[in-house]
N, C-alpha and C. Protein backbone atom coordinates (compact mmCIF):
# COMPACT_ATOMS: atom_id res chain seq x y z
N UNK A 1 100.14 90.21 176.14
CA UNK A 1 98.86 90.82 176.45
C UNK A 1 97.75 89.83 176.09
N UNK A 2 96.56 89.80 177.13
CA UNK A 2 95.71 88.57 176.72
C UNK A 2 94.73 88.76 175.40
N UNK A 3 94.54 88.28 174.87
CA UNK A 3 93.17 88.71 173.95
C UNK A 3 92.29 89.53 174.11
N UNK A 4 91.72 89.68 175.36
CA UNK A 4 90.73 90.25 176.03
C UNK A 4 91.09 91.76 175.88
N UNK A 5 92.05 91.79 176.84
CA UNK A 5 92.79 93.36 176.77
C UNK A 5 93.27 94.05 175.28
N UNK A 6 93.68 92.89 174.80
CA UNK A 6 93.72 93.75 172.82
C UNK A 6 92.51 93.97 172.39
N UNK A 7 91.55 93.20 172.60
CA UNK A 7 90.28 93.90 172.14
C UNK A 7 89.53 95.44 173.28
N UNK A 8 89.27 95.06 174.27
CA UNK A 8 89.45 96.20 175.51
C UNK A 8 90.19 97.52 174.38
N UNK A 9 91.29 97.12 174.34
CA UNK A 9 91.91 98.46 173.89
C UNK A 9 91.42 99.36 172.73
N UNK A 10 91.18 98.30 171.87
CA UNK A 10 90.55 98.63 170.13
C UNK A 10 89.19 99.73 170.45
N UNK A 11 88.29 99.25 171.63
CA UNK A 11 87.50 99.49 171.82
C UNK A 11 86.78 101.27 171.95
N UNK A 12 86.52 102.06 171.21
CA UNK A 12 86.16 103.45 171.43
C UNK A 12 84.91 103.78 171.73
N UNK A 13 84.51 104.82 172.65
CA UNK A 13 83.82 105.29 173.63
C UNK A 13 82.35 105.77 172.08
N UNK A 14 81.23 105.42 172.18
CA UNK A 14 80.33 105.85 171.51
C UNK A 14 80.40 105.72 169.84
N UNK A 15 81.14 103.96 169.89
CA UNK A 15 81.53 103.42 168.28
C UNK A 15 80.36 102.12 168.18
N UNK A 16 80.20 102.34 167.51
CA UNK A 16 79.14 100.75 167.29
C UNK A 16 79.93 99.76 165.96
N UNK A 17 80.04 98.39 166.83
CA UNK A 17 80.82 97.43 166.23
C UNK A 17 80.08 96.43 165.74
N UNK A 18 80.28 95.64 164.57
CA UNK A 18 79.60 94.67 164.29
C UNK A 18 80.62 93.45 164.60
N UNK A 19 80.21 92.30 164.83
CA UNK A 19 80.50 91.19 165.21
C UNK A 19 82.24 90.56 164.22
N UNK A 20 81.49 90.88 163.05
CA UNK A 20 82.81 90.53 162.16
C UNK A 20 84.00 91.56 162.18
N UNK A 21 83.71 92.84 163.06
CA UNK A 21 84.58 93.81 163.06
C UNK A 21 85.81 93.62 163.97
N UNK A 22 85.03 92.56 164.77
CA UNK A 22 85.88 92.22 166.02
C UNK A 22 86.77 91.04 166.26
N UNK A 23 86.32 90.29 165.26
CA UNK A 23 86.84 88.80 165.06
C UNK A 23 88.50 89.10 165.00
N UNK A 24 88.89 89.97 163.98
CA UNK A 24 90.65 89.91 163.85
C UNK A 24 91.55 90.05 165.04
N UNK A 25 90.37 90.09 166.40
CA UNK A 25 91.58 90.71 167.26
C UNK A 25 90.85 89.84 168.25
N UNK A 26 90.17 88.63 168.37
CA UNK A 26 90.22 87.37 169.26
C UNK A 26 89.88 86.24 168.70
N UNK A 27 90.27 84.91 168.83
CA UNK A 27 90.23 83.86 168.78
C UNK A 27 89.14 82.99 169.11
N UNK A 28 88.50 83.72 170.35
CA UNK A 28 87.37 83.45 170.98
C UNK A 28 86.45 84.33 171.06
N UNK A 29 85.88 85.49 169.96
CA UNK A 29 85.17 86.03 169.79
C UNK A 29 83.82 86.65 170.67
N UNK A 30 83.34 85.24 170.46
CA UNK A 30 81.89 85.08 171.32
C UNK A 30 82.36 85.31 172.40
N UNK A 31 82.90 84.73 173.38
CA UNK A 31 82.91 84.27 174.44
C UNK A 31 83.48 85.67 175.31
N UNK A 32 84.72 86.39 173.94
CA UNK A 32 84.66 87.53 174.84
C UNK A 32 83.41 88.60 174.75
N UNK A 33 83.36 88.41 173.48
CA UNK A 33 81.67 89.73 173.28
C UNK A 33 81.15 89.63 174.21
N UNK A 34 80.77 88.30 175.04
CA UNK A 34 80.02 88.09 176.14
C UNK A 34 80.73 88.72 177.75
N UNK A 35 81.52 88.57 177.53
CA UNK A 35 82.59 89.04 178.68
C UNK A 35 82.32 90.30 179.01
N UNK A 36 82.40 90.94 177.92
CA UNK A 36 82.67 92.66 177.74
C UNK A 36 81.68 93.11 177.79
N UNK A 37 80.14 92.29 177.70
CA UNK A 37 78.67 92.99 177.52
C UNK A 37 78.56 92.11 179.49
N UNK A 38 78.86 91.74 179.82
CA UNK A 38 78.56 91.31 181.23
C UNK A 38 79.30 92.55 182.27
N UNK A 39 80.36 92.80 181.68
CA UNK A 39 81.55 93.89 182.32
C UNK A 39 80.81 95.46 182.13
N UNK A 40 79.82 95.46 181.19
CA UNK A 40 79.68 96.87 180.68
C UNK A 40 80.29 97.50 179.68
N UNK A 41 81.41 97.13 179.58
CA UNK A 41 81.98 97.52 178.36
C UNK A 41 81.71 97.81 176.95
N UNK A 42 80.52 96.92 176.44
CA UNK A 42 79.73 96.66 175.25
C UNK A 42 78.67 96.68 175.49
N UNK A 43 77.32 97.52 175.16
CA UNK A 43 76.01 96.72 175.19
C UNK A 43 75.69 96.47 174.19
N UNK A 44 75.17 94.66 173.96
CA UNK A 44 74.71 93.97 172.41
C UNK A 44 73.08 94.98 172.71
N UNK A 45 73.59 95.93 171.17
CA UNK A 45 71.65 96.37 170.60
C UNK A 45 71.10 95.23 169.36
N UNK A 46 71.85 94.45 168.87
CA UNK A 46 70.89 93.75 168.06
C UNK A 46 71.81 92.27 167.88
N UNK A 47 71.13 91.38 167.35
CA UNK A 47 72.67 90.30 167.09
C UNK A 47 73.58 90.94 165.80
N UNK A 48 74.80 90.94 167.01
CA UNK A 48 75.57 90.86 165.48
C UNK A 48 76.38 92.23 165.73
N UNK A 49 75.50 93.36 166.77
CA UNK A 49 75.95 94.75 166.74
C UNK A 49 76.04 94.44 168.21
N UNK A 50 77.05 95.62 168.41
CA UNK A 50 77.54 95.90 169.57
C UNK A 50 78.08 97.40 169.83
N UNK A 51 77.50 98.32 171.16
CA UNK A 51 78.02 99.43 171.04
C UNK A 51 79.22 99.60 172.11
N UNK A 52 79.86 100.42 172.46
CA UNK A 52 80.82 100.60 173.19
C UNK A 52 80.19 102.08 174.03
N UNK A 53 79.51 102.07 175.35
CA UNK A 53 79.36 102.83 175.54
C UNK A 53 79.71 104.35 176.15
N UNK A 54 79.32 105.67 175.35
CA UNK A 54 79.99 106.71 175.77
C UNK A 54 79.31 107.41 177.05
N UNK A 55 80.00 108.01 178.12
CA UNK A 55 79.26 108.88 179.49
C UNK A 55 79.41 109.99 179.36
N UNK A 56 78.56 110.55 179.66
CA UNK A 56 78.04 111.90 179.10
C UNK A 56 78.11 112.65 180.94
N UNK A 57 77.91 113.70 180.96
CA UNK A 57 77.13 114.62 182.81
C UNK A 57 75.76 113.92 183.03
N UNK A 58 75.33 113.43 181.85
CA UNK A 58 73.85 112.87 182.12
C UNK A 58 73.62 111.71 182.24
N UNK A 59 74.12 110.78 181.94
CA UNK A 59 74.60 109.35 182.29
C UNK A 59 75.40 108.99 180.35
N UNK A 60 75.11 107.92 180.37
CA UNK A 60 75.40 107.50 179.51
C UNK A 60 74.29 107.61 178.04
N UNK A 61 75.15 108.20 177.01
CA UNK A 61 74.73 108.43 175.81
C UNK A 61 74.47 106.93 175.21
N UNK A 62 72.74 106.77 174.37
CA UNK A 62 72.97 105.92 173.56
C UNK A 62 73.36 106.04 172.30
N UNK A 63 73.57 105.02 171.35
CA UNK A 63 74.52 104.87 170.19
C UNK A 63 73.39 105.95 169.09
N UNK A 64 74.41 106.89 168.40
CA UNK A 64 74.17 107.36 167.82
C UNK A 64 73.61 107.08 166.29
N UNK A 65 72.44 107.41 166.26
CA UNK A 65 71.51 106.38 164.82
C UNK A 65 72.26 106.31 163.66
N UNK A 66 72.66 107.24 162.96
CA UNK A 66 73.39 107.17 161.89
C UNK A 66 75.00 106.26 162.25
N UNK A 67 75.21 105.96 163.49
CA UNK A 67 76.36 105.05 163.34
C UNK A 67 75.63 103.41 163.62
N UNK A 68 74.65 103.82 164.10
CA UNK A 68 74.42 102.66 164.29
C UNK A 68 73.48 101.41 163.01
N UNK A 69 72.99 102.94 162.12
CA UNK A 69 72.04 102.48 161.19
C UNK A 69 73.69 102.03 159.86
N UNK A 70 74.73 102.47 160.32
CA UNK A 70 75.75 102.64 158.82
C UNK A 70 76.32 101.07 159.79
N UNK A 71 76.82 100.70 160.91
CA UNK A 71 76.84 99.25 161.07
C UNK A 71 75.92 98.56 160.84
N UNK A 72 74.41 98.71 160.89
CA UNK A 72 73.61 97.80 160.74
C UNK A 72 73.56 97.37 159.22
N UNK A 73 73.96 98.37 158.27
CA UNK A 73 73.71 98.16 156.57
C UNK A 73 74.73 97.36 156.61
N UNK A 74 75.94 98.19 157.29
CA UNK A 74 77.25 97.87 156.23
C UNK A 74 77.72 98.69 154.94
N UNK A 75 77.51 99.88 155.46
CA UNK A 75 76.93 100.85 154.19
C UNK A 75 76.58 102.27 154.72
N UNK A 76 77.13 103.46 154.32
CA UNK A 76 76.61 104.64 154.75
C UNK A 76 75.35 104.88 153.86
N UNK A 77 75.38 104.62 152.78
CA UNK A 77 73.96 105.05 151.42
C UNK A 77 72.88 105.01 152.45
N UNK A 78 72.10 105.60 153.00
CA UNK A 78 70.96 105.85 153.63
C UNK A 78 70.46 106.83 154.07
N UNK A 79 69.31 107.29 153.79
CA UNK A 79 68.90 108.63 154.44
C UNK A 79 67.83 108.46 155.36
N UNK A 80 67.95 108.91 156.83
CA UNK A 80 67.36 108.83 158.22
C UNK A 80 66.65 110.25 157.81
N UNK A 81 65.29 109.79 158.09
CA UNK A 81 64.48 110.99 157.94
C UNK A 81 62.88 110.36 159.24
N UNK A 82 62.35 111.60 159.25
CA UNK A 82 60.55 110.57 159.76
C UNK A 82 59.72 112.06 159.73
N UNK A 83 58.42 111.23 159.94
CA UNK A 83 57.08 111.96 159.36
C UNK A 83 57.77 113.20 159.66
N UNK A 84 57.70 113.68 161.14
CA UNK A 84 57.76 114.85 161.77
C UNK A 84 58.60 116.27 160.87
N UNK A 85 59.66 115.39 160.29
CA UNK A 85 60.16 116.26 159.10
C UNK A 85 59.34 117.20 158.61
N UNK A 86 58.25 116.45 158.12
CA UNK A 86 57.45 117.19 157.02
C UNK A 86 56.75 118.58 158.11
N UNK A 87 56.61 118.70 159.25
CA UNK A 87 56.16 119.93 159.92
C UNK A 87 57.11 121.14 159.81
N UNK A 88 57.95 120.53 159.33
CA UNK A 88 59.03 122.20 158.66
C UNK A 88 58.62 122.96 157.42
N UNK A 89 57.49 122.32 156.39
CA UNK A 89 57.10 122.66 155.57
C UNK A 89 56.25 123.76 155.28
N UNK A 90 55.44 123.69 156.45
CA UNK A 90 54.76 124.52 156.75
C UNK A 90 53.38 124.50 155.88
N UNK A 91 53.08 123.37 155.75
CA UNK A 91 51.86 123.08 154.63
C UNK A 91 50.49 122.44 155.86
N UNK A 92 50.52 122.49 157.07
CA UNK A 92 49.41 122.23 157.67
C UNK A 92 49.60 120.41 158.46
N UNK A 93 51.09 120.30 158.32
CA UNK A 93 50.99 118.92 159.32
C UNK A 93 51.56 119.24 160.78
N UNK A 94 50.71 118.63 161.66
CA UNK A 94 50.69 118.79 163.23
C UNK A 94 51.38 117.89 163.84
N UNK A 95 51.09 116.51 163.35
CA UNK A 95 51.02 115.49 164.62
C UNK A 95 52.76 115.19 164.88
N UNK A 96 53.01 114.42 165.97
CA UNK A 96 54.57 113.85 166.56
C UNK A 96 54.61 112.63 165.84
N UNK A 97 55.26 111.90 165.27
CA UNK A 97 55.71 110.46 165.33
C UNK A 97 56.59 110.35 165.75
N UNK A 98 56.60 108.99 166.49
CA UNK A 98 57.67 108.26 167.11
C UNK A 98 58.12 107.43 166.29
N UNK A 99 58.42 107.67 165.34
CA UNK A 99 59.08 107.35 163.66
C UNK A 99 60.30 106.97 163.19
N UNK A 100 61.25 106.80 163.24
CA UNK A 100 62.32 106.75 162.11
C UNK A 100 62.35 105.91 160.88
N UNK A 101 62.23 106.76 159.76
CA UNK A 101 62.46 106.16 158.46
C UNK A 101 63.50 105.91 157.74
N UNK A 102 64.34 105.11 157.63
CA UNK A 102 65.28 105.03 156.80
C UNK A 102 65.45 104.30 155.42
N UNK A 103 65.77 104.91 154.45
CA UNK A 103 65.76 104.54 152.88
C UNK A 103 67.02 104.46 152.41
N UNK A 104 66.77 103.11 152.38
CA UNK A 104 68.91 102.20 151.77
C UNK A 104 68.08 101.71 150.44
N UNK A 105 68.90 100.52 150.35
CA UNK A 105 69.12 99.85 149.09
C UNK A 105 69.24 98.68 149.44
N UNK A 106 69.44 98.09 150.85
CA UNK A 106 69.35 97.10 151.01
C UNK A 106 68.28 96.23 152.12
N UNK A 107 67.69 96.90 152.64
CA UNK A 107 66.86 96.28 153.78
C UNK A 107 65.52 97.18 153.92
N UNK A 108 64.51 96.08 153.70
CA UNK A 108 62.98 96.61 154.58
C UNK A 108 62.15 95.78 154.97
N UNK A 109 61.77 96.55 156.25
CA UNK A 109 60.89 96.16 157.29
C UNK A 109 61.12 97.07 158.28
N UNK A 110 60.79 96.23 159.50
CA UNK A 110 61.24 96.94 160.59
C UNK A 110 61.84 96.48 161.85
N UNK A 111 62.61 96.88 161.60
CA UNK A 111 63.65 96.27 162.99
C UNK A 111 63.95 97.36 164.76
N UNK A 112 64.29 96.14 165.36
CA UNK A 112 64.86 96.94 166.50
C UNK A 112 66.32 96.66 166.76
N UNK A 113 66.63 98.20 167.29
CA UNK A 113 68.13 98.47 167.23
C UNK A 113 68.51 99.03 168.52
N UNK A 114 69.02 98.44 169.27
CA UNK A 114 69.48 99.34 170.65
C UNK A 114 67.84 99.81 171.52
N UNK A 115 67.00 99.02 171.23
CA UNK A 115 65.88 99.36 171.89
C UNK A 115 64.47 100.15 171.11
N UNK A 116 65.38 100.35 169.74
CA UNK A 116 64.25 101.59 169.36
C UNK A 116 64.33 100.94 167.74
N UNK A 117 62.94 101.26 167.31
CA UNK A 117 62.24 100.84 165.80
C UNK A 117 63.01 101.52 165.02
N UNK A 118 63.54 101.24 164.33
CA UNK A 118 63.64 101.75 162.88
C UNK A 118 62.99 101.13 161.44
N UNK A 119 62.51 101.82 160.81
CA UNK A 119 61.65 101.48 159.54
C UNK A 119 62.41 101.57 158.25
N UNK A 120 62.83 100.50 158.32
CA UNK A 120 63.55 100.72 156.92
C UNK A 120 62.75 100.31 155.40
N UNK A 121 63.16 101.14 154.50
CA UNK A 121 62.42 101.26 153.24
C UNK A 121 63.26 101.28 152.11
N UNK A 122 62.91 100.37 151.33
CA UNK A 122 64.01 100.11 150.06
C UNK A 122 63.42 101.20 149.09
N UNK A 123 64.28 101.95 148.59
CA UNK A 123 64.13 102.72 147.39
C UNK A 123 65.35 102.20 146.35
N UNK A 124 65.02 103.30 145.14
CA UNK A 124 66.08 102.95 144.23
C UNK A 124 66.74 104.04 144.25
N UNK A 125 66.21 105.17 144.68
CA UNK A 125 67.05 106.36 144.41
C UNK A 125 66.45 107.06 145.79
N UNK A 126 67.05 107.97 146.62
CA UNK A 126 66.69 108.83 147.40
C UNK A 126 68.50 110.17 147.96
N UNK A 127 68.06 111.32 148.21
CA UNK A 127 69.28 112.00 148.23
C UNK A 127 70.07 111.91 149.23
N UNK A 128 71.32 112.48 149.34
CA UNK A 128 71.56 112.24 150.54
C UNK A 128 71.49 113.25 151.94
N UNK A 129 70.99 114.17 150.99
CA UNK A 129 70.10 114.82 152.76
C UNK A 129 68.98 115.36 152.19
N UNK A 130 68.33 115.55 153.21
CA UNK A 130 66.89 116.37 153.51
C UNK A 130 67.12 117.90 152.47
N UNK A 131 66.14 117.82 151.81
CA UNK A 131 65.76 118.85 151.12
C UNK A 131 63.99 119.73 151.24
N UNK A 132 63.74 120.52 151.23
CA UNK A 132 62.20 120.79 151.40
C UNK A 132 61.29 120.41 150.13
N UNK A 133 62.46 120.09 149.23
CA UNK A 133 61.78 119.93 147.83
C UNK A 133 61.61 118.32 148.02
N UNK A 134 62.54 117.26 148.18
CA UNK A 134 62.58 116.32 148.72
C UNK A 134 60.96 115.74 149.69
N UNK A 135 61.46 116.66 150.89
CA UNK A 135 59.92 116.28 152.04
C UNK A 135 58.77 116.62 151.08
N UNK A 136 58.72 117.68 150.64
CA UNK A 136 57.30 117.69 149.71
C UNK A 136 56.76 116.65 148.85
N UNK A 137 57.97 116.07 148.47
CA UNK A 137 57.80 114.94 147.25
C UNK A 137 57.26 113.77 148.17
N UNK A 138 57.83 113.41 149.48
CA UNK A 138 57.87 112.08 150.21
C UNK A 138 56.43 112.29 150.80
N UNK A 139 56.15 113.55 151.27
CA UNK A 139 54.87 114.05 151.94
C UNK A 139 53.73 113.04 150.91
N UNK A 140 54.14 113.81 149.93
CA UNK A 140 52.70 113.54 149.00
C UNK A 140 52.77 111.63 148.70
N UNK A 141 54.03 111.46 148.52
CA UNK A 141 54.13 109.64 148.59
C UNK A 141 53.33 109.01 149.76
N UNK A 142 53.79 109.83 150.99
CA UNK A 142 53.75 108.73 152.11
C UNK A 142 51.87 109.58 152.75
N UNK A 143 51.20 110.13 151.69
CA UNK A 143 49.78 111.06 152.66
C UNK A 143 48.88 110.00 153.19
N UNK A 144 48.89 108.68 152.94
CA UNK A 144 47.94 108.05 152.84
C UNK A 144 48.48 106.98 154.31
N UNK A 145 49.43 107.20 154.91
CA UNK A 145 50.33 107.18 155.93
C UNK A 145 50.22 107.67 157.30
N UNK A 146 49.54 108.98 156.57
CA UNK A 146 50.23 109.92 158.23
C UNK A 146 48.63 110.66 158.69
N UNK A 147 48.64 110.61 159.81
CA UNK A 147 47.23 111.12 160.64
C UNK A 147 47.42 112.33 161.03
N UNK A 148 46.55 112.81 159.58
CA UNK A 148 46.47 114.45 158.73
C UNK A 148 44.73 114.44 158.68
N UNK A 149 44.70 115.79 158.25
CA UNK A 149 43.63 115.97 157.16
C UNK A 149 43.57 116.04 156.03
N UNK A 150 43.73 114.92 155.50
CA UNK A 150 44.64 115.05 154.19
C UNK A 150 44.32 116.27 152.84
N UNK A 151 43.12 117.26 152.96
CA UNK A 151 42.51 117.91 151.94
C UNK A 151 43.47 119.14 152.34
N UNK A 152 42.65 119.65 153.70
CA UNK A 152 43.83 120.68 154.39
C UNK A 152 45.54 120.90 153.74
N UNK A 153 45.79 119.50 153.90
CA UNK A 153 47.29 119.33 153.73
C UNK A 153 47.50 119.74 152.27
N UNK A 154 46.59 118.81 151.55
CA UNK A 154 46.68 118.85 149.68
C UNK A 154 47.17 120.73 149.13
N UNK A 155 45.73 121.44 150.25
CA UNK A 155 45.35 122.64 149.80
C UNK A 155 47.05 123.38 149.96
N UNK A 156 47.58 123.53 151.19
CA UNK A 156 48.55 124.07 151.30
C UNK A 156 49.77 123.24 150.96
N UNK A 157 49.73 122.17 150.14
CA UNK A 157 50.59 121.53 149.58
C UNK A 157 51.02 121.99 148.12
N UNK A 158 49.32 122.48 147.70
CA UNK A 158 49.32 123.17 146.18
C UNK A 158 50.06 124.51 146.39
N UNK A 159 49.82 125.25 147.76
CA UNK A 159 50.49 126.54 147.48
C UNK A 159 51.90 126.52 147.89
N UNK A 160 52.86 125.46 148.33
CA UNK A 160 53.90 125.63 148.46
C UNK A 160 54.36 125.09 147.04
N UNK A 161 53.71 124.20 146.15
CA UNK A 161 54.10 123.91 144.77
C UNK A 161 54.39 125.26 144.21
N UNK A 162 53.99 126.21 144.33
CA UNK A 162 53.67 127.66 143.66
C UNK A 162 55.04 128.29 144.01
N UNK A 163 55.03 128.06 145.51
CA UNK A 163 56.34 128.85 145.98
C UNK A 163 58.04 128.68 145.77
N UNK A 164 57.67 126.87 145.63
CA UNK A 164 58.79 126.35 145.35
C UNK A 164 59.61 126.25 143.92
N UNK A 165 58.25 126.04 143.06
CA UNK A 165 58.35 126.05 141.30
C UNK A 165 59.76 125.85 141.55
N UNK A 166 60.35 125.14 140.53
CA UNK A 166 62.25 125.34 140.09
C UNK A 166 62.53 124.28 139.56
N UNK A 167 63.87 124.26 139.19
CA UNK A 167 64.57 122.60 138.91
C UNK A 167 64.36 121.88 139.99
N UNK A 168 64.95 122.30 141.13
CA UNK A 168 65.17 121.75 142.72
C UNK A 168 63.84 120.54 142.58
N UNK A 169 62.37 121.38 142.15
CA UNK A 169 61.26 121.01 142.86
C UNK A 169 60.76 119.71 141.59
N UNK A 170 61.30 120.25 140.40
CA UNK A 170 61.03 119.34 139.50
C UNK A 170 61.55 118.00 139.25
N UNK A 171 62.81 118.07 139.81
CA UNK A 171 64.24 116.84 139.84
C UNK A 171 63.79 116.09 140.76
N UNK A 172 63.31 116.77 141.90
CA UNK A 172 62.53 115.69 142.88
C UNK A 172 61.85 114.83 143.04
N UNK A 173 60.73 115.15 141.85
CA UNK A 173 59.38 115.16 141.78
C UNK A 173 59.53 114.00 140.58
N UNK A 174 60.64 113.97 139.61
CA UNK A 174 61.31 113.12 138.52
C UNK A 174 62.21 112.12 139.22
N UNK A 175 62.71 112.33 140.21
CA UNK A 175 63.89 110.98 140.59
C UNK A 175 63.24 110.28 141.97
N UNK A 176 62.30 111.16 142.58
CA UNK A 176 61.74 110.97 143.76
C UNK A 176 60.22 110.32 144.09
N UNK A 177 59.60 110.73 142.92
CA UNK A 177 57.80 110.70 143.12
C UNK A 177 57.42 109.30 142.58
N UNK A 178 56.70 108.35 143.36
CA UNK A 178 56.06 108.09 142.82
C UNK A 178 54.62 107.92 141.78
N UNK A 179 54.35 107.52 141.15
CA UNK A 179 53.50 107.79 140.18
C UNK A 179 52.38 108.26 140.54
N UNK A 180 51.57 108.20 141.37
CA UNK A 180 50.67 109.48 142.11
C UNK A 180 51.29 111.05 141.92
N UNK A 181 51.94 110.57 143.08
CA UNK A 181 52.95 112.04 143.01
C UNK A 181 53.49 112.83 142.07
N UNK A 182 54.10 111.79 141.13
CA UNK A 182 54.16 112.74 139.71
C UNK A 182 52.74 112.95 138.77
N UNK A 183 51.78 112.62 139.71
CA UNK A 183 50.63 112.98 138.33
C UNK A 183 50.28 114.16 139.29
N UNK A 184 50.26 114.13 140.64
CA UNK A 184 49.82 115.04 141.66
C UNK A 184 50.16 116.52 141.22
N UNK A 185 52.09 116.41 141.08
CA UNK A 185 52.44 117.43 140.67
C UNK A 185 52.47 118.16 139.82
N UNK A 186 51.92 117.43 138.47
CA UNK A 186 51.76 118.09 137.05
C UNK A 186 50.30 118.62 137.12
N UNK A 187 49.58 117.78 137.82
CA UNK A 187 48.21 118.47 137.59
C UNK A 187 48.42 120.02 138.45
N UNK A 188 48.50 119.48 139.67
CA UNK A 188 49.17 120.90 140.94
C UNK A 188 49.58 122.21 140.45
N UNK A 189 50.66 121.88 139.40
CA UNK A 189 51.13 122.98 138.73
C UNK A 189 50.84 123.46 137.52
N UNK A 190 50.23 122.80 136.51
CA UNK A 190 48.95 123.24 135.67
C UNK A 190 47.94 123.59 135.74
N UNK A 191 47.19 123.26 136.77
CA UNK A 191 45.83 123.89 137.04
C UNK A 191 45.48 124.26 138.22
N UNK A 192 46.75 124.07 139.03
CA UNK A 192 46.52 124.42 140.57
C UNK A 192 45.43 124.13 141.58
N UNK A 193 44.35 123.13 140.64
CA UNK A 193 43.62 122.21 142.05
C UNK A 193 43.13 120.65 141.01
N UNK A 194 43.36 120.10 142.07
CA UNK A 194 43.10 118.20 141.64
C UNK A 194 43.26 117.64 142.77
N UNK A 195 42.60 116.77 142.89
CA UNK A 195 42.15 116.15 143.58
C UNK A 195 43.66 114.74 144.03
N UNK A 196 43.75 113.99 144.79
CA UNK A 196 44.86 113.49 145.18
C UNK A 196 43.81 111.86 145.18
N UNK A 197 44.74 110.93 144.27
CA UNK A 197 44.60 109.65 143.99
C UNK A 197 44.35 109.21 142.64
């Protein structure tokens, strides 16, 4: 069987491969990556990554972010989140972003992946999923960020502090906040109005 066709085979419908993933099973690497992205078989989204694409009734599905963001690390540790999150809160944010945030441990800036931005942001600690206690904490990190009213927001930011009160909201606010944010929240919940900065 030629090289070509052992890799062909390896190959699964809506998997995203990185370059070194592929090496054990050709000799000539490049030359086929190139083969297989000319054939359709592969489309290269970044150097280095490669997806295998899946067809859907609607045409073809692109690569799914969390597989594509866990090849791009090398690493699942990351949490895919963006602004828009925070409109589940119900504290007075409106607007859409065309956003994705992601918080690893190893990479920031912002890159493109398969066509589309991702923002990656180094933390030292973040959970591994979405919590409301969580978005509240990131809300108040990232206010100076997002095209709000930011007083509006503060006001009904103080009364979901009220609602939320708990460990949940406090652990957050301790492993999560930065130092604004943790002064935000002690004042918030001691005296229930202060001012933000």
């Amino acid at each position: 069987m030629r090289e070509l066709d052992k890799l062909k085979k390896i190959l699964r419908p809506g998997r995203v491969y990185r370059r070194a993933d592929l090496e054990k099973y050709s000799k000539a690497v490049d030359r086929h990556l190139k083969l297989l992205v000319h054939e359709g078989a592969l489309e290269k989204l970044s150097g280095g990554l490669y997806y295998c694409p899946k067809t859907t009734v609607f045409g073809t599905a692109p690569a799914d972010d969390k597989k594509l963001v866990a090849a791009f690390l090398k690493s699942h540790k990351f949490l895919l989140t963006s602004p828009n999150a925070y409109n589940t809160l119900g504290v007075g944010t409106t607007q859409l972003y065309n956003e994705t945030v992601v918080y690893n441990k190893k990479r920031h800036g912002t890159f493109t992946l398969g066509g589309r931005s991702f923002h990656f942001r180094m933390k030292p600690d973040f959970p591994a999923k979405l919590s409301p206690e969580f978005l509240l904490v990131d809300l108040i990190n990232n206010l100076d960020r997002l095209a709000e009213n930011k007083e509006n927001v503060l006001k009904q930011v103080r009364k979901k502090i009220t609602a939320l009160k708990g460990r949940a909201l406090d652990r957050a606010v301790s492993s999560y906040g930065g130092e604004r944010t943790k002064k935000f929240f002690a004042l918030s919940s001691s005296t229930g109005t202060v001012a933000h900065g």
